[in-house]
C-alpha atoms as a PDB file:
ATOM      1  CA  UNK A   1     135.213 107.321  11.081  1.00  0.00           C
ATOM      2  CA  UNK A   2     138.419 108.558   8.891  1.00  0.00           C
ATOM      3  CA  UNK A   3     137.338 112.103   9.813  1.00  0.00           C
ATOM      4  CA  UNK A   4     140.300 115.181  10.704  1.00  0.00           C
ATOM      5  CA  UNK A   5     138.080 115.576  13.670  1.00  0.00           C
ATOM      6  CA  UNK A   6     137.783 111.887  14.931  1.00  0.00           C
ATOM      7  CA  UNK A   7     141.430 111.568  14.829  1.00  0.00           C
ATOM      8  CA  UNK A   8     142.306 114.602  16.594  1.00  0.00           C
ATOM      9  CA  UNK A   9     139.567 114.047  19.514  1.00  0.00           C
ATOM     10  CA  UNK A  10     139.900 111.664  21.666  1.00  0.00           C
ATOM     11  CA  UNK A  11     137.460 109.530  22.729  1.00  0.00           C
ATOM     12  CA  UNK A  12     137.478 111.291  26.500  1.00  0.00           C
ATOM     13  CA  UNK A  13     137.630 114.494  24.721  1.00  0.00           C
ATOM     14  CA  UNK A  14     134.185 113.878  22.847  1.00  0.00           C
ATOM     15  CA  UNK A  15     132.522 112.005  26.044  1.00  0.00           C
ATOM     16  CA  UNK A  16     133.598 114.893  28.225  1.00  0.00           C
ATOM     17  CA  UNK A  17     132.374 117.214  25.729  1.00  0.00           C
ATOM     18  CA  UNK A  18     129.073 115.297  24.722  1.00  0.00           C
ATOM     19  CA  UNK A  19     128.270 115.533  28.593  1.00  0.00           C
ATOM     20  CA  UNK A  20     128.663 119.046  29.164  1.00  0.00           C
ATOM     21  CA  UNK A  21     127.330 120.360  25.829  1.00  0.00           C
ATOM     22  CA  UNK A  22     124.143 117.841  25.206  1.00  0.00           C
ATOM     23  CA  UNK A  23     125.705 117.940  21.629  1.00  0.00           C
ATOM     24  CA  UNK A  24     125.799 114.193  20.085  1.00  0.00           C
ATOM     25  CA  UNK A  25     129.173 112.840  19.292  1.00  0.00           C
ATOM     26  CA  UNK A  26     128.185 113.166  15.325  1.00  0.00           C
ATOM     27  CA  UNK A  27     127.567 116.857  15.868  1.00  0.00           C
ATOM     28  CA  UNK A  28     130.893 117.317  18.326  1.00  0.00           C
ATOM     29  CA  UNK A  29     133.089 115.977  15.351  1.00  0.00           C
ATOM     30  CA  UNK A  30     131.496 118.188  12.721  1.00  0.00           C
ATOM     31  CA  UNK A  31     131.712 121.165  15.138  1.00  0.00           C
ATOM     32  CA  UNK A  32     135.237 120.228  15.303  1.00  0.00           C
ATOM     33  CA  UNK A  33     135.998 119.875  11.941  1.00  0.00           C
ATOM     34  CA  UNK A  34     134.239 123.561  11.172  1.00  0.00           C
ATOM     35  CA  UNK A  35     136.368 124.686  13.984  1.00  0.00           C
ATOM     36  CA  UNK A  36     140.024 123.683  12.804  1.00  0.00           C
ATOM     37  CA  UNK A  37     138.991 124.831   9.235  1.00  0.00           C
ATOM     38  CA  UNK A  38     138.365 128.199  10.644  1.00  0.00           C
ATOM     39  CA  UNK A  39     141.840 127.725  12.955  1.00  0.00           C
ATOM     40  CA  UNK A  40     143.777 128.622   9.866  1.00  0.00           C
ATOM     41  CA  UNK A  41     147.159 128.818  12.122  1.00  0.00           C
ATOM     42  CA  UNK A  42     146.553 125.836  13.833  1.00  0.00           C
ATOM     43  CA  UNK A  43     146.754 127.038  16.564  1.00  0.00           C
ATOM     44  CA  UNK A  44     144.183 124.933  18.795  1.00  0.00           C
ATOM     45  CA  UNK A  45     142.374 128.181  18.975  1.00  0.00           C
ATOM     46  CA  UNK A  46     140.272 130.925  17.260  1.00  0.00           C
ATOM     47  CA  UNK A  47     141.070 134.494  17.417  1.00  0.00           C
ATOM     48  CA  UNK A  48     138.442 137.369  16.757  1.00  0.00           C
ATOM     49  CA  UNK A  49     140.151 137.455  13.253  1.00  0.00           C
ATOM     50  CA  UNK A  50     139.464 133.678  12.966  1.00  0.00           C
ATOM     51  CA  UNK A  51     135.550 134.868  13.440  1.00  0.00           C
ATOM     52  CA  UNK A  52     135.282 136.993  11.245  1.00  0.00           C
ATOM     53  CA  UNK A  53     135.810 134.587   8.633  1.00  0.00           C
ATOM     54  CA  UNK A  54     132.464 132.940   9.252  1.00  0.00           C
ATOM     55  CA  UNK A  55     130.594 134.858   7.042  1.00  0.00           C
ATOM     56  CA  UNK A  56     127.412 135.149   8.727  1.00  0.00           C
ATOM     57  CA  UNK A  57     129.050 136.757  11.532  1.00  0.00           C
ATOM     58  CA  UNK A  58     130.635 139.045   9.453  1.00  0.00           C
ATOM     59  CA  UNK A  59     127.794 140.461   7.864  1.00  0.00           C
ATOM     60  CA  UNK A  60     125.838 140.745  11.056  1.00  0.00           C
ATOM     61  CA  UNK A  61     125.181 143.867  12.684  1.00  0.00           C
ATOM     62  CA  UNK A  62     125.797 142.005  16.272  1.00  0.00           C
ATOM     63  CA  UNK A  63     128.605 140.216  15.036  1.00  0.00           C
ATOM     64  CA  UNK A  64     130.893 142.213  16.976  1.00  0.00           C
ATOM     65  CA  UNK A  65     129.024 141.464  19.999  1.00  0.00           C
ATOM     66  CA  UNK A  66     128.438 137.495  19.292  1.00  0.00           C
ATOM     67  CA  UNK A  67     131.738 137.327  18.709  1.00  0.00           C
ATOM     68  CA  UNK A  68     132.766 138.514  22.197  1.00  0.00           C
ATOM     69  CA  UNK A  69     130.476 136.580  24.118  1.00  0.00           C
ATOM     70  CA  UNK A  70     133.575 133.738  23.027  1.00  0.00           C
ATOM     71  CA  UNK A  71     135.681 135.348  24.468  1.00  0.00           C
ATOM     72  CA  UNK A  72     134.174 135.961  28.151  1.00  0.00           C
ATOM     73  CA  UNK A  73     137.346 133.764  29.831  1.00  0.00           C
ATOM     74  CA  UNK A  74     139.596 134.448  27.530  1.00  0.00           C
ATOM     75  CA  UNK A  75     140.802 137.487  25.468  1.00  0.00           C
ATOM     76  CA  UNK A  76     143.525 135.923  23.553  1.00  0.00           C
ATOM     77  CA  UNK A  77     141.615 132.809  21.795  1.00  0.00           C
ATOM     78  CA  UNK A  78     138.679 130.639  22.211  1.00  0.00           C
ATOM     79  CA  UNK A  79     139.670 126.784  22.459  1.00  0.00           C
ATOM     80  CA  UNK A  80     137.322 123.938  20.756  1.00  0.00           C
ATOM     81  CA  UNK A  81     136.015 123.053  24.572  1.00  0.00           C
ATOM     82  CA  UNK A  82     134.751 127.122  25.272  1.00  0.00           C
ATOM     83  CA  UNK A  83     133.505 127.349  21.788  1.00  0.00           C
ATOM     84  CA  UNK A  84     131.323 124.565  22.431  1.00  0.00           C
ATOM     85  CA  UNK A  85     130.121 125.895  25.615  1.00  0.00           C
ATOM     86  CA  UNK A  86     128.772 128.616  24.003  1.00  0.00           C
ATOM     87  CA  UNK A  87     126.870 127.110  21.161  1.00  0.00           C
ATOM     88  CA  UNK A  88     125.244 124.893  23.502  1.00  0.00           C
ATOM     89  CA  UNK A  89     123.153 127.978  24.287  1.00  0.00           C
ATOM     90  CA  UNK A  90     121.837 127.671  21.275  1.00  0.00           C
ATOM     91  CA  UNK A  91     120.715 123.842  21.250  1.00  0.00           C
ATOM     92  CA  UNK A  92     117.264 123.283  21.327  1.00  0.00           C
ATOM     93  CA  UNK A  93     116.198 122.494  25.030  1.00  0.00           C
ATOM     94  CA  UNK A  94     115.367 118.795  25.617  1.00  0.00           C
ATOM     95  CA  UNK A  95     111.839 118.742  27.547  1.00  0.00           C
ATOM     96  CA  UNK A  96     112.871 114.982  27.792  1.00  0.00           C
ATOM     97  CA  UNK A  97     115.390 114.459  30.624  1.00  0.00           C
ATOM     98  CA  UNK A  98     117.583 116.952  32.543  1.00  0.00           C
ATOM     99  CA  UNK A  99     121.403 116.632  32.103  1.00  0.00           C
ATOM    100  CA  UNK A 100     124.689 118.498  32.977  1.00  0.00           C
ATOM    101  CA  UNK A 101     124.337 120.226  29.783  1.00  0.00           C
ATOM    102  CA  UNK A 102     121.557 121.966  30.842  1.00  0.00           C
ATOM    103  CA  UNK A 103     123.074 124.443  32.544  1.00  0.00           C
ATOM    104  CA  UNK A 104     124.720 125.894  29.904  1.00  0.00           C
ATOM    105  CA  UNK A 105     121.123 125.286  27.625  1.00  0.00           C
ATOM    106  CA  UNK A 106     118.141 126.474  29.710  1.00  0.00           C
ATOM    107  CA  UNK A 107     116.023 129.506  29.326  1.00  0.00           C
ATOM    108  CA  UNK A 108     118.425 131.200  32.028  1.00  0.00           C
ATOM    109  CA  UNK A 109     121.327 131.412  29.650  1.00  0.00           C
ATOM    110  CA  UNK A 110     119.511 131.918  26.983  1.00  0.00           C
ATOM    111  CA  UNK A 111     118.259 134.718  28.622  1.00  0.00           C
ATOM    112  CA  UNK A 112     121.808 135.627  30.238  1.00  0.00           C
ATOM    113  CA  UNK A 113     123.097 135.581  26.575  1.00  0.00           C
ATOM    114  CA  UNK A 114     120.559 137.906  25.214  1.00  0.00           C
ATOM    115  CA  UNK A 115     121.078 140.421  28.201  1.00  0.00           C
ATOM    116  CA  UNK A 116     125.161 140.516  27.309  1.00  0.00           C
ATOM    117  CA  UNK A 117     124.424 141.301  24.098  1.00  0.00           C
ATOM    118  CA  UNK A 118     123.281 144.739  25.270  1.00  0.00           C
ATOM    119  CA  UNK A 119     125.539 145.356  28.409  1.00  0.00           C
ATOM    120  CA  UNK A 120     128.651 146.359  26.936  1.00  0.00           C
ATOM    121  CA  UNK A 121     129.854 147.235  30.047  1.00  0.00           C
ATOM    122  CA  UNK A 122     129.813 144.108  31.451  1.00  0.00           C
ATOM    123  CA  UNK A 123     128.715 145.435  34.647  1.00  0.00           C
ATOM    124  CA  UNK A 124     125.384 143.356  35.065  1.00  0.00           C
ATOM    125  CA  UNK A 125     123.488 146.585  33.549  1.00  0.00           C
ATOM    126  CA  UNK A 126     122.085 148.026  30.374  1.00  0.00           C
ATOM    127  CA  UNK A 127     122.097 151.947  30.172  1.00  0.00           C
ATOM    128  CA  UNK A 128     120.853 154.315  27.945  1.00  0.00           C
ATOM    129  CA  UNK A 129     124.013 154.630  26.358  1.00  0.00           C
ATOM    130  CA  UNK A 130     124.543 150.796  25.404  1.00  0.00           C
ATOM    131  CA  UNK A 131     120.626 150.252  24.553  1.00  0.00           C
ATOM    132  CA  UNK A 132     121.676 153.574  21.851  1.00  0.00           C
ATOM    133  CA  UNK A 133     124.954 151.709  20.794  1.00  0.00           C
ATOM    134  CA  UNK A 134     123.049 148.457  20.363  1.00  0.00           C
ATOM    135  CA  UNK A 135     120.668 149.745  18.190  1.00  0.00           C
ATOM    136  CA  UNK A 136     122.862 151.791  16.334  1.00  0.00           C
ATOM    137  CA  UNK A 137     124.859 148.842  15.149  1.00  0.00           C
ATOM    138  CA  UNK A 138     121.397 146.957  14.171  1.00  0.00           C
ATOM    139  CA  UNK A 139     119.785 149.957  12.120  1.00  0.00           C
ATOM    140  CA  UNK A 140     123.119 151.800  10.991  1.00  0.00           C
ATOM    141  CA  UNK A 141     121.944 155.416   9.724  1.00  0.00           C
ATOM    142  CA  UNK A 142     118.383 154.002   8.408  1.00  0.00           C
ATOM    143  CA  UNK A 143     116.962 155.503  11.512  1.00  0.00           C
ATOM    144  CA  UNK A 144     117.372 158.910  12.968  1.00  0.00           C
ATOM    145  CA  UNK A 145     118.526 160.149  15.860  1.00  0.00           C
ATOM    146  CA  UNK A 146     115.819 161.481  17.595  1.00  0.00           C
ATOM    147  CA  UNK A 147     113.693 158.403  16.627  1.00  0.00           C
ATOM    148  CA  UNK A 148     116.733 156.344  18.143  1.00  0.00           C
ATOM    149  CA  UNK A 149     116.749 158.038  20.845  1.00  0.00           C
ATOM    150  CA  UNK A 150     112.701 157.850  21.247  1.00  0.00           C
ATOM    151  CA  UNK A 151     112.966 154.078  21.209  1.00  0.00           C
ATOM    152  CA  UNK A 152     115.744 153.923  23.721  1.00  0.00           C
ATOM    153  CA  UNK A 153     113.568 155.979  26.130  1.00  0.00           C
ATOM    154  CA  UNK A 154     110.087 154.328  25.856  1.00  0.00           C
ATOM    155  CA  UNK A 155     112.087 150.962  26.103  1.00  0.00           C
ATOM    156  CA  UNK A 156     113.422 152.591  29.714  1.00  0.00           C
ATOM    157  CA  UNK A 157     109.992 153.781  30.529  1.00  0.00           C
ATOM    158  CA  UNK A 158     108.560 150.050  30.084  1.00  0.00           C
ATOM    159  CA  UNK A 159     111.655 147.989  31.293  1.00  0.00           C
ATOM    160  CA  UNK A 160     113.265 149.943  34.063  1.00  0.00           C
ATOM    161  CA  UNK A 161     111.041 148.824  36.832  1.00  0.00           C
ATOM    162  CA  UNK A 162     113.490 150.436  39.454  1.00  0.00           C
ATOM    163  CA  UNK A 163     113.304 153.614  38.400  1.00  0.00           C
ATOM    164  CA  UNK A 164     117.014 153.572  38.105  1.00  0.00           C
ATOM    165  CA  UNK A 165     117.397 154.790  34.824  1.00  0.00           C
ATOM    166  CA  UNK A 166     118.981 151.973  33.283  1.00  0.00           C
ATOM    167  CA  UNK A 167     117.755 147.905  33.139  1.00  0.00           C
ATOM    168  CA  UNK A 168     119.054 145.448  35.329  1.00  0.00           C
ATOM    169  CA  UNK A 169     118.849 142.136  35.331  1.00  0.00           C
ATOM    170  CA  UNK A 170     115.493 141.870  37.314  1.00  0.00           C
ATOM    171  CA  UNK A 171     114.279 144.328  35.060  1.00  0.00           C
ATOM    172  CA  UNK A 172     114.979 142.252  31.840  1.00  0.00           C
ATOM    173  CA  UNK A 173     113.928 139.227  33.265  1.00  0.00           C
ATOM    174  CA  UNK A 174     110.896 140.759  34.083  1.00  0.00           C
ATOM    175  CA  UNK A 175     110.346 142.502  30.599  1.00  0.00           C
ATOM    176  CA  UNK A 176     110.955 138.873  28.879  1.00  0.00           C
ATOM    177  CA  UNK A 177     108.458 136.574  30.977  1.00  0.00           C
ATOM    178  CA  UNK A 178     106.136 136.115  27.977  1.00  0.00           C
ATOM    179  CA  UNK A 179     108.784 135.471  25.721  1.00  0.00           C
ATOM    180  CA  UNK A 180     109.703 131.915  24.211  1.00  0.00           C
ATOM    181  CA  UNK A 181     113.291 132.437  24.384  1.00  0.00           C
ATOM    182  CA  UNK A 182     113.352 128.505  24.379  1.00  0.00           C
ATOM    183  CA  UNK A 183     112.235 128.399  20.610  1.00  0.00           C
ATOM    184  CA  UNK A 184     113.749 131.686  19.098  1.00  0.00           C
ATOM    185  CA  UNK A 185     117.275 131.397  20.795  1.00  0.00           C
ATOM    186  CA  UNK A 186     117.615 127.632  19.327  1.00  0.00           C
ATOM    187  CA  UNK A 187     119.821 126.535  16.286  1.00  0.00           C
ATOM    188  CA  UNK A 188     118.839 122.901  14.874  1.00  0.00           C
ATOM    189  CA  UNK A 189     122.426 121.711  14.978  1.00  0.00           C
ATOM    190  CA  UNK A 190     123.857 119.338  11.864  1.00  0.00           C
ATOM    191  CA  UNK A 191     121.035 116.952  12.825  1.00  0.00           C
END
């Protein structure tokens, strides 16, 4: 192979990997190649600094929020092993066979993903106040106020079907049914 990546994986490494990501051994060792060359320390991990470098992210108005969905089990640095569970949410779901990998690639955690993005709290919960900051950072000023604030309330009159004021997890799962998550939550990896 000759590759930075092949050397520095071993061969358990990528099978381990390959089985709990669904990711092909070709698209492990590019992933791992991206992933040192953004590891500018080399430090065996990426830090929210090491992000920000990607420049998609950086320009995003979520990128704040993508990038912390990396770091849900660890705040200091994301290793190549958690950074690959998380893009695996992204692979395209196989209608072919069911695997291990599916777990972490299945409308679920697509779903699960989606919902994080807007519960800042982390507290299994979106409220007023976080659907507000979420859009905030996707519109910036182009949008007033009160017509933020409009949104945010018909989207609580539609998806809170509580009545608790704020929308749960049963409540977004519920608002999403019709929804191909499958398709518009998938990234064709380095195929």
């Amino acid at each position: 192979m000759g590759s930075k990546a092949s050397v520095l994986l071993q061969d358990e490494e990528l099978i381990d990997i390959e089985n709990k990501t669904g990711f092909s051994g070709n698209q492990i060792n590019r992933l791992y190649s991206r992933f040192t060359c953004l590891d500018k320390g080399s430090k065996g991990y990426l830090s929210r600094e090491d992000f920000l470098r990607i420049p998609e992210l950086a320009i995003n108005p979520l990128g704040e929020r993508i990038i912390q969905s990396f770091f849900a089990e660890n705040t200091e640095g994301v290793n190549f092993k958690n950074f690959m569970k998380v893009l695996a949410t992204f692979r395209p779901i196989s209608r072919e066979k069911t695997t291990a990998a599916d777990e972490l690639n299945n409308r679920q955690a697509k779903l699960r993903f989606a919902f994080n993005m807007y519960d800042i709290g982390n507290d299994n919960e979106i409220t007023r106040e976080e659907l507000l900051a979420v859009l905030h950072m996707m519109v910036g000023t182009n949008i007033s106020e009160e017509q933020l604030a409009s949104i945010v309330d018909r989207t609580l009159a539609e998806a809170d079907f509580d009545h608790d004021d704020k929308i749960g997890w049963d409540d977004f799962e519920k608002v999403m049914q019709k929804v191909d998550v499958e398709q518009k939550m998938s990234i064709r990896f380095l195929n």
